[in-house]
N, C-alpha and C. Protein backbone atom coordinates (compact mmCIF):
# COMPACT_ATOMS: atom_id res chain seq x y z
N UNK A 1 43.55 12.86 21.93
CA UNK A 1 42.46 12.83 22.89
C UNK A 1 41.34 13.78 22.47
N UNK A 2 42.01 15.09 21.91
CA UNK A 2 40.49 15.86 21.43
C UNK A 2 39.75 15.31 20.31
N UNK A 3 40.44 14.96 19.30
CA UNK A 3 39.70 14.32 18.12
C UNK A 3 38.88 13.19 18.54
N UNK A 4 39.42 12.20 19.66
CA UNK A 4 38.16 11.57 20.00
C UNK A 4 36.89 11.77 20.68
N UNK A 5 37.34 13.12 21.46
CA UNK A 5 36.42 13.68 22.34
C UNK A 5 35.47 14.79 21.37
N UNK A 6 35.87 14.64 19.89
CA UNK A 6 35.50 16.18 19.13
C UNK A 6 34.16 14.68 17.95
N UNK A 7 35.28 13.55 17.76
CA UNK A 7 34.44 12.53 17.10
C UNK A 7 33.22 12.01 18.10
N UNK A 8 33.30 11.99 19.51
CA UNK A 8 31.89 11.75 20.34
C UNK A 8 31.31 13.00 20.23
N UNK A 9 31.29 13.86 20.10
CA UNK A 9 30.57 15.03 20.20
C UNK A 9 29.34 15.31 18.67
N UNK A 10 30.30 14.80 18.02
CA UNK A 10 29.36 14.79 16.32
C UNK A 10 28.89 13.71 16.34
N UNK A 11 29.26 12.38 16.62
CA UNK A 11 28.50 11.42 17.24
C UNK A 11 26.79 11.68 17.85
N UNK A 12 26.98 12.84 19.23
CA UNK A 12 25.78 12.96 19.76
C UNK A 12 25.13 13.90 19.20
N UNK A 13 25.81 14.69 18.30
CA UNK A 13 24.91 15.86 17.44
C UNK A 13 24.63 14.97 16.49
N UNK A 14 25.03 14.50 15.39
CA UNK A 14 24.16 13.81 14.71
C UNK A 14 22.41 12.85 15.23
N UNK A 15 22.92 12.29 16.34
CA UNK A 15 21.85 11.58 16.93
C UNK A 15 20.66 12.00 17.04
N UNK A 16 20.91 13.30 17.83
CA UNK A 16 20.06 14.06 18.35
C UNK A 16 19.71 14.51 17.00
N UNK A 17 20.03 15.36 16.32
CA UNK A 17 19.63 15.54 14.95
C UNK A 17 18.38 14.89 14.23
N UNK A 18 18.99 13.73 14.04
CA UNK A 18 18.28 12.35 13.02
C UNK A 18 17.01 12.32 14.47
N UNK A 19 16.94 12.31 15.71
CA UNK A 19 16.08 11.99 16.42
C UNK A 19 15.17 13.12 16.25
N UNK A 20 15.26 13.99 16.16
CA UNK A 20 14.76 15.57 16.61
C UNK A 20 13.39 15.19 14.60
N UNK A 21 14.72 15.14 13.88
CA UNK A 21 14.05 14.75 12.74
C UNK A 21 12.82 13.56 12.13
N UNK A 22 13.45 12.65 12.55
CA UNK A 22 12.54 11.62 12.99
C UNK A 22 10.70 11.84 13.97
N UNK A 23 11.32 13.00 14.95
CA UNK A 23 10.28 12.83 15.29
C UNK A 23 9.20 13.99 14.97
N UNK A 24 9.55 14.86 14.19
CA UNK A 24 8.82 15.92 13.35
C UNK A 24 8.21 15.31 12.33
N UNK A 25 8.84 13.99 11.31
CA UNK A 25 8.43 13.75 10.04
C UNK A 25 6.95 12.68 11.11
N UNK A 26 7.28 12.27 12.30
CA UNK A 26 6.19 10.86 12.61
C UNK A 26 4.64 12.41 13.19
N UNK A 27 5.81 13.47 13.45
CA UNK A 27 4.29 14.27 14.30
C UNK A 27 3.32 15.06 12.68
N UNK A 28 4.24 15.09 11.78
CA UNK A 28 3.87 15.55 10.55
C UNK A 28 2.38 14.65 10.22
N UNK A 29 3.25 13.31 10.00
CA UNK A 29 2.55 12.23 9.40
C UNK A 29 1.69 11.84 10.06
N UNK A 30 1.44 11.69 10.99
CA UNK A 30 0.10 11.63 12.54
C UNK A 30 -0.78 12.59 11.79
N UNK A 31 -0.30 13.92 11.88
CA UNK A 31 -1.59 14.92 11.62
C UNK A 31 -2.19 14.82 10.12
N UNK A 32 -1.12 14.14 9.28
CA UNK A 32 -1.97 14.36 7.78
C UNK A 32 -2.92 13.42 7.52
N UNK A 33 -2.12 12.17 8.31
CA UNK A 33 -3.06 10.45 8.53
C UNK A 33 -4.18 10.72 9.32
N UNK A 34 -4.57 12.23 10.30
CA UNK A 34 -5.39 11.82 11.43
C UNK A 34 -6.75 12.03 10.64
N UNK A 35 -7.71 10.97 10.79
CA UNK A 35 -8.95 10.67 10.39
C UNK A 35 -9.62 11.92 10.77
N UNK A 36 -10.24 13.26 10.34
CA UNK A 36 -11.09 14.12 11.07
C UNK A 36 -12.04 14.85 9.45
N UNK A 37 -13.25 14.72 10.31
CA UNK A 37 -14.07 15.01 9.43
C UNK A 37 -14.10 16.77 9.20
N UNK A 38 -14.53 17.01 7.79
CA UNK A 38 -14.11 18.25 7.81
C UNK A 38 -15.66 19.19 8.11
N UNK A 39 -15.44 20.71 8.78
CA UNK A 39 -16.63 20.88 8.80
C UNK A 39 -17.50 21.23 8.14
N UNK A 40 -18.60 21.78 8.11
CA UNK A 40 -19.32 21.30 7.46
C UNK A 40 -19.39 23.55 6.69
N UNK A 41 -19.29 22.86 5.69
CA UNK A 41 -19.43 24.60 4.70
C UNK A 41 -20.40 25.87 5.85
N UNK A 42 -21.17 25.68 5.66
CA UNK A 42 -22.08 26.58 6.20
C UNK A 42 -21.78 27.29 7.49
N UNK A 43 -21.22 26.29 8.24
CA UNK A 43 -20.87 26.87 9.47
C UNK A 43 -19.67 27.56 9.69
N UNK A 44 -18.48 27.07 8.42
CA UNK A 44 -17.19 28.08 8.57
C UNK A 44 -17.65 29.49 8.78
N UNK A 45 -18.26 30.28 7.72
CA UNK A 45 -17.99 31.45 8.60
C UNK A 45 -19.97 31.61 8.58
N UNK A 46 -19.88 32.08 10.13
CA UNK A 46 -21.39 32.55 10.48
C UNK A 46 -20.95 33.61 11.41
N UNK A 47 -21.76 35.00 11.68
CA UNK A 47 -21.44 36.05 12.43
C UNK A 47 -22.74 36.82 12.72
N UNK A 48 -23.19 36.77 13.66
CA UNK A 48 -24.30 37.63 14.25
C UNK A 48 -25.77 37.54 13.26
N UNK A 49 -25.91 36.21 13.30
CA UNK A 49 -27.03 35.97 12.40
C UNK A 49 -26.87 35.72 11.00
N UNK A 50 -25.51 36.12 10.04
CA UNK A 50 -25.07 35.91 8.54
C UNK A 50 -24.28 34.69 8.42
N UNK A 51 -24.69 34.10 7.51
CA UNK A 51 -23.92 33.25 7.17
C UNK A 51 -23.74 33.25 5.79
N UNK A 52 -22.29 32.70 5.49
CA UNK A 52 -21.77 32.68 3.93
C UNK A 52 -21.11 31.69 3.77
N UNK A 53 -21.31 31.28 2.49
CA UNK A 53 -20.89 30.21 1.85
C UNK A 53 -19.78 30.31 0.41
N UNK A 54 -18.44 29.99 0.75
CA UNK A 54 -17.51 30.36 -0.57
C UNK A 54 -17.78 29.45 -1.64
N UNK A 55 -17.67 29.85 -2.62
CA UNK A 55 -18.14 29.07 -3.79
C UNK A 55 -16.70 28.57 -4.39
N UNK A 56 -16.71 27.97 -4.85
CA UNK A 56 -15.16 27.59 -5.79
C UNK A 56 -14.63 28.54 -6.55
N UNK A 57 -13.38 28.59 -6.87
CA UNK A 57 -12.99 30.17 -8.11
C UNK A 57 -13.74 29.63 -9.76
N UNK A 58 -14.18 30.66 -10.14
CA UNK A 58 -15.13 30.79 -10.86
C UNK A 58 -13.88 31.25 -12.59
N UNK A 59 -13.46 30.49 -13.28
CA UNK A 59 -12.37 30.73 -14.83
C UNK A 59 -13.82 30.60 -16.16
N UNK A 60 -13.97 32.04 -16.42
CA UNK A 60 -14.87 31.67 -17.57
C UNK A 60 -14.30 32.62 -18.36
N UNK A 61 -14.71 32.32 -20.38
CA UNK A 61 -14.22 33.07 -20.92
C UNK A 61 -15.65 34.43 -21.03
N UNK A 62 -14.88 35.29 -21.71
CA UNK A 62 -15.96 36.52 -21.08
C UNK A 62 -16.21 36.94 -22.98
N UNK A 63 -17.24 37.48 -23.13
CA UNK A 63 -18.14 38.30 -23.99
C UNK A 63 -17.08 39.36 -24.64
N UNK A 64 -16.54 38.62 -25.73
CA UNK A 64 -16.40 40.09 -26.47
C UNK A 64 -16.87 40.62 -27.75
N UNK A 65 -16.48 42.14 -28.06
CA UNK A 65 -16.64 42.32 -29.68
C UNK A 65 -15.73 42.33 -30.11
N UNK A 66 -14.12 42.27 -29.45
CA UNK A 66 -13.02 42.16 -30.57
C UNK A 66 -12.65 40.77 -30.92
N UNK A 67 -11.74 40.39 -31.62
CA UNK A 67 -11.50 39.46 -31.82
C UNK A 67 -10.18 38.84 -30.62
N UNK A 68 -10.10 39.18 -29.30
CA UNK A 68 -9.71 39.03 -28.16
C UNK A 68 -10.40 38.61 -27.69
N UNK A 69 -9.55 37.33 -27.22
CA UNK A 69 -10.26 36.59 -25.89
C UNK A 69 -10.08 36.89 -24.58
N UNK A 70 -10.67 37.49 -23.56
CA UNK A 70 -10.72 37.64 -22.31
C UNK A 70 -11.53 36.26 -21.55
N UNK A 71 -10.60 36.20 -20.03
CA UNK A 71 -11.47 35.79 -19.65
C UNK A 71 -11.41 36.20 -17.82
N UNK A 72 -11.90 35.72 -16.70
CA UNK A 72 -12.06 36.20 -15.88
C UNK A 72 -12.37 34.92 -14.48
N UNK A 73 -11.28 35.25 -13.31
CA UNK A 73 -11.49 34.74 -12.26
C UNK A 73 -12.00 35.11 -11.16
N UNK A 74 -12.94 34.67 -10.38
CA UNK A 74 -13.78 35.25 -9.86
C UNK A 74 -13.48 34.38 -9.03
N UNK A 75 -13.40 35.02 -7.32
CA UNK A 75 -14.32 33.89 -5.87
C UNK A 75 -15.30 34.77 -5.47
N UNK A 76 -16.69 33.74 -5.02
CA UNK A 76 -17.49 34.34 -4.95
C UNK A 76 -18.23 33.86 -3.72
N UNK A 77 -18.62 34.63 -2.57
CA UNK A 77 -19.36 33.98 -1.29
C UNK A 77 -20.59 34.32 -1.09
N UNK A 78 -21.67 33.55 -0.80
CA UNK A 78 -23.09 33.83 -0.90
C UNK A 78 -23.24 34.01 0.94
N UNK A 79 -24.02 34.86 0.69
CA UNK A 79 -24.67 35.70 2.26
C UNK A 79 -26.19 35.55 2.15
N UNK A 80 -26.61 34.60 3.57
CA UNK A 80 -27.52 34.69 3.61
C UNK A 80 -28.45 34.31 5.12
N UNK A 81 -29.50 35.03 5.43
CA UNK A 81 -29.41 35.20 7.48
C UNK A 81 -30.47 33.84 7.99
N UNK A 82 -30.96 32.75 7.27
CA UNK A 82 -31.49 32.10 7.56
C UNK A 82 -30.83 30.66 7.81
N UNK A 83 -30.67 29.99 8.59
CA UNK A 83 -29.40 29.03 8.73
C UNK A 83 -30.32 27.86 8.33
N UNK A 84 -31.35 27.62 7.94
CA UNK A 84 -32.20 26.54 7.84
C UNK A 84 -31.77 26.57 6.25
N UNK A 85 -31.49 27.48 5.11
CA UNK A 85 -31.43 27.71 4.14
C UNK A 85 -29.85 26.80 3.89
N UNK A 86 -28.78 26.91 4.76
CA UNK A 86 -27.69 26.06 4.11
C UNK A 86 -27.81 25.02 3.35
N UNK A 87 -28.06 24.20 4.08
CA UNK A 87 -28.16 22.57 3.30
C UNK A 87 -28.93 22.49 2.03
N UNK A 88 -29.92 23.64 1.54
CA UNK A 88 -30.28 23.26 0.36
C UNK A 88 -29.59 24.08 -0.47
N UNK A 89 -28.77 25.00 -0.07
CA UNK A 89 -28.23 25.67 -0.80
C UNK A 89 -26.50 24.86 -1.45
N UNK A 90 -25.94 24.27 0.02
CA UNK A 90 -25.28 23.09 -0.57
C UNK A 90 -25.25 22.15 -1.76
N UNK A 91 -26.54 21.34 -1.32
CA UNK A 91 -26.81 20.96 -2.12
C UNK A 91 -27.12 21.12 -3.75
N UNK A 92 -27.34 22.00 -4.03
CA UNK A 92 -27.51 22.63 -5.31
C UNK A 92 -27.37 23.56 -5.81
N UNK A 93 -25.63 22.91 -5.22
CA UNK A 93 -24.02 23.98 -5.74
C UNK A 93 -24.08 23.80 -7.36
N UNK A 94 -24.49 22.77 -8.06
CA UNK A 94 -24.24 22.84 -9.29
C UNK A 94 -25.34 23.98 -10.23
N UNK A 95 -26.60 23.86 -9.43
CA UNK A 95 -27.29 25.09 -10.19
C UNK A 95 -27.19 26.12 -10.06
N UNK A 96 -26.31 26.71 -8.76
CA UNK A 96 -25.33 28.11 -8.29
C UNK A 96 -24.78 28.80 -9.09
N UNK A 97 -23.69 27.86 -9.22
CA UNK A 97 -22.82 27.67 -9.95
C UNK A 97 -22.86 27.77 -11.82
N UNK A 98 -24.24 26.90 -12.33
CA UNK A 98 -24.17 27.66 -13.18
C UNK A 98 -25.25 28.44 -13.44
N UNK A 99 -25.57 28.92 -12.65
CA UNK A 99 -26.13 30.43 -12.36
C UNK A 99 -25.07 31.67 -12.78
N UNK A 100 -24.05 31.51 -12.03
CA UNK A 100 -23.08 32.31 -11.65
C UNK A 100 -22.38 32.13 -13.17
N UNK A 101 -21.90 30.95 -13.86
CA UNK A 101 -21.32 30.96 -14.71
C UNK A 101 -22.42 32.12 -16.11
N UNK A 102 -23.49 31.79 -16.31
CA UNK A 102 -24.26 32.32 -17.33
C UNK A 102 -23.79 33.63 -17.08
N UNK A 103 -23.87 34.06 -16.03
CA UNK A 103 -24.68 35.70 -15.67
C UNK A 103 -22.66 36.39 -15.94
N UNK A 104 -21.29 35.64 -15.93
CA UNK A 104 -20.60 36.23 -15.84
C UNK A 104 -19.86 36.04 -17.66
N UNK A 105 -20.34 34.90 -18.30
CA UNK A 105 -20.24 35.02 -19.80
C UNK A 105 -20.86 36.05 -20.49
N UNK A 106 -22.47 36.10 -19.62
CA UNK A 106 -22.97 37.46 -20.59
C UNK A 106 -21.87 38.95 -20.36
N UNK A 107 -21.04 38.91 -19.66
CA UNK A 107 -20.30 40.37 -19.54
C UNK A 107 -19.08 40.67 -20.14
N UNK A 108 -18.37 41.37 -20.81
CA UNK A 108 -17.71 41.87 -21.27
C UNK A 108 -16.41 42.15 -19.75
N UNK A 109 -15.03 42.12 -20.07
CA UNK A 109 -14.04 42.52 -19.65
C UNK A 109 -14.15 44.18 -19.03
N UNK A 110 -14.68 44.86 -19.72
CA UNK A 110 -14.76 46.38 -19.30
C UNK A 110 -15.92 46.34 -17.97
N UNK A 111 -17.09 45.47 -18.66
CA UNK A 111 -17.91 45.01 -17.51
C UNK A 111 -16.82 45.11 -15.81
N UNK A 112 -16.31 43.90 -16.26
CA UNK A 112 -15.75 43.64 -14.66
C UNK A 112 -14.76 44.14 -14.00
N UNK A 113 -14.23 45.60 -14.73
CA UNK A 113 -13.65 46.90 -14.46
C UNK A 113 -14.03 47.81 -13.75
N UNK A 114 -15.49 47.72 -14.30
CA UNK A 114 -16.09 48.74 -13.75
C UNK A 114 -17.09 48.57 -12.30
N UNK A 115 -17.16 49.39 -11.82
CA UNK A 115 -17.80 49.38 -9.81
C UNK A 115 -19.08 49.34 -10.51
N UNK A 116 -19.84 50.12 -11.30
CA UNK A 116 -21.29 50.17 -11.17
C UNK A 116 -21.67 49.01 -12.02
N UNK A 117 -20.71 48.43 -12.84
CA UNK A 117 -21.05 46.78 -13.71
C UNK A 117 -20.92 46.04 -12.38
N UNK A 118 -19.94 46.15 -11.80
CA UNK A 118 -20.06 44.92 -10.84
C UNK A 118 -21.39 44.59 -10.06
N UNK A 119 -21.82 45.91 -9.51
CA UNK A 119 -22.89 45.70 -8.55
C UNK A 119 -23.48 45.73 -9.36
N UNK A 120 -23.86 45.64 -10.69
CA UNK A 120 -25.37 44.94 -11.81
C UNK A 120 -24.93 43.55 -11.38
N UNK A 121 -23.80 42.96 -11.54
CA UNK A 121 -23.45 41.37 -11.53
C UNK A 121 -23.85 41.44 -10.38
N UNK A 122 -23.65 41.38 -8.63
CA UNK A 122 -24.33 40.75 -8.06
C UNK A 122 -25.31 40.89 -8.16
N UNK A 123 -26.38 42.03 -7.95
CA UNK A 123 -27.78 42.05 -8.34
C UNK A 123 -28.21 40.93 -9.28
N UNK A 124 -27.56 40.86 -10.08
CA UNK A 124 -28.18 40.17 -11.19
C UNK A 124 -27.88 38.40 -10.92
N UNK A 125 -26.67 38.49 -10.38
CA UNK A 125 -26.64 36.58 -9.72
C UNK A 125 -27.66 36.46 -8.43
N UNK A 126 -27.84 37.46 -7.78
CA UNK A 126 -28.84 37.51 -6.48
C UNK A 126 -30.17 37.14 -7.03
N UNK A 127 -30.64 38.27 -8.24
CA UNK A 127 -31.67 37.73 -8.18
C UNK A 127 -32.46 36.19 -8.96
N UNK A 128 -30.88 35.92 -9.42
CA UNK A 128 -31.59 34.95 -10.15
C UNK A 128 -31.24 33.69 -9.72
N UNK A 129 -30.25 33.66 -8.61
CA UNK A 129 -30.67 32.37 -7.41
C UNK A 129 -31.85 32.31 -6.48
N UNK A 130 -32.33 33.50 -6.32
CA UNK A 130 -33.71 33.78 -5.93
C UNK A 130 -34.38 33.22 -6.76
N UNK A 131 -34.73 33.32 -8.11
CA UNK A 131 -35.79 33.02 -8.52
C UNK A 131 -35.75 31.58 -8.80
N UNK A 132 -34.66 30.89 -8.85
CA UNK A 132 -34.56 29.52 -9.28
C UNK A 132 -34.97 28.44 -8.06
N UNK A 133 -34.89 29.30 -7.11
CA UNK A 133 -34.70 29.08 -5.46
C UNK A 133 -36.93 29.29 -5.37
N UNK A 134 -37.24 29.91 -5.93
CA UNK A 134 -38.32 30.65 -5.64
C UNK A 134 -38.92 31.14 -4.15
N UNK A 135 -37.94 31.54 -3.40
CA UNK A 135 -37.70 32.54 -2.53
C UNK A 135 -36.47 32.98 -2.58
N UNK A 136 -36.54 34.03 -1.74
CA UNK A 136 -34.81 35.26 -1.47
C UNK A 136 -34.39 34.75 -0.49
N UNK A 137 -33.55 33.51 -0.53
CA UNK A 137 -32.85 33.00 0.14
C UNK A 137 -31.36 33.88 0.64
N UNK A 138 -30.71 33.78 -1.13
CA UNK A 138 -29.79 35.03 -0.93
C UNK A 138 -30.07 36.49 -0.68
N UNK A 139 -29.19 37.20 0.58
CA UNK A 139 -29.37 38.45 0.73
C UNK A 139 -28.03 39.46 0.34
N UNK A 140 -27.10 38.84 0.16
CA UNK A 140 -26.04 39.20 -0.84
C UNK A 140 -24.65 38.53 -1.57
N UNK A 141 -24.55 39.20 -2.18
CA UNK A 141 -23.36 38.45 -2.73
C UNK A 141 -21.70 39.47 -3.06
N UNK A 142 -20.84 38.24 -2.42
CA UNK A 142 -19.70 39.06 -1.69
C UNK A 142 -18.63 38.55 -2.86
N UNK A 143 -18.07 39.68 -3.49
CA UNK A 143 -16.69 38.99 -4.39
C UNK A 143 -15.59 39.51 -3.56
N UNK A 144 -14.89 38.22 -3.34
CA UNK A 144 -13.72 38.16 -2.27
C UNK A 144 -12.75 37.90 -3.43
N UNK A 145 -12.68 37.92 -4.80
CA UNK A 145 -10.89 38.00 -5.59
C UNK A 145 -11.67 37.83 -7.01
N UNK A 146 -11.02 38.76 -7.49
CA UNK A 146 -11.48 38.87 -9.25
C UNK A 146 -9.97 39.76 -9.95
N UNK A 147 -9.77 38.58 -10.98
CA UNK A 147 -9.12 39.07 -11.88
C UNK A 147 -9.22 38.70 -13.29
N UNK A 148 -9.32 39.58 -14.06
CA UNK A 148 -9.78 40.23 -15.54
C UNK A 148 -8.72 40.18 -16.48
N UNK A 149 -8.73 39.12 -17.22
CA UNK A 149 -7.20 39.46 -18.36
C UNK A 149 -8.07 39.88 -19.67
């Protein structure tokens, strides 16, 4: 009598189981299937008038004099307080971008070691999305992850 009463019992634990399971993989699959547009860059992060824009991680090889190759990963987020300025700045992620790429080939590995090289590199990507921009759109530039081999 217990073994049958012990065989209904794994009976309803299995059920419940496979059901419980079942209905995690359908609430999974709902949310990955659910149609939603994503938002829109500019507005992820905005705070008391700033807004920034993350750029993609940045793999370039870097400037040397030895016969070592370095090279260097960079994320990089542009700050800037005019919200009318997003969309063109969106838009012409590819001249950003290789903005950003030139200005981080010209540097050397020791370059991106050092605190007072770094702040030449933003200065120096700031001002020259400015000038390509021909206004100071950008008002700074934020490195959120850099690593140097």
């Amino acid at each position: 009598m217990e073994t049958k009463e012990k065989r209904s019992l794994d009976r309803i634990l299995i059920v419940v189981l496979l059901a419980v399971i079942l209905f995690l993989l359908v609430g999974i699959g709902y949310l990955l299937l659910l149609d939603k547009e994503m938002p829109d860059l500019t507005t992820i992060f905005k705070s008391n008038g700033e807004y920034t824009i993350p750029l993609d991680d940045f793999v370039v090889n870097l400037k040397s004099n030895k016969p070592v190759n370095n090279y260097a990963r960079l994320s990089i987020a542009l700050m800037y307080t005019d919200e009318s300025y997003g969309n063109e700045l969106v838009n012409n992620m590819s001249k950003i971008r290789d903005l950003v790429i030139t200005n981080l080939r010209n540097r050397t590995a020791e370059d991106l070691l050092n605190e007072e090289s770094i702040s030449q590199l933003k200065s120096s990507i700031k001002e020259d999305i400015n000038k390509s921009f021909e206004e100071s759109m950008i008002e700074d530039i934020y490195i959120t992850n850099i690593i140097v081999q």
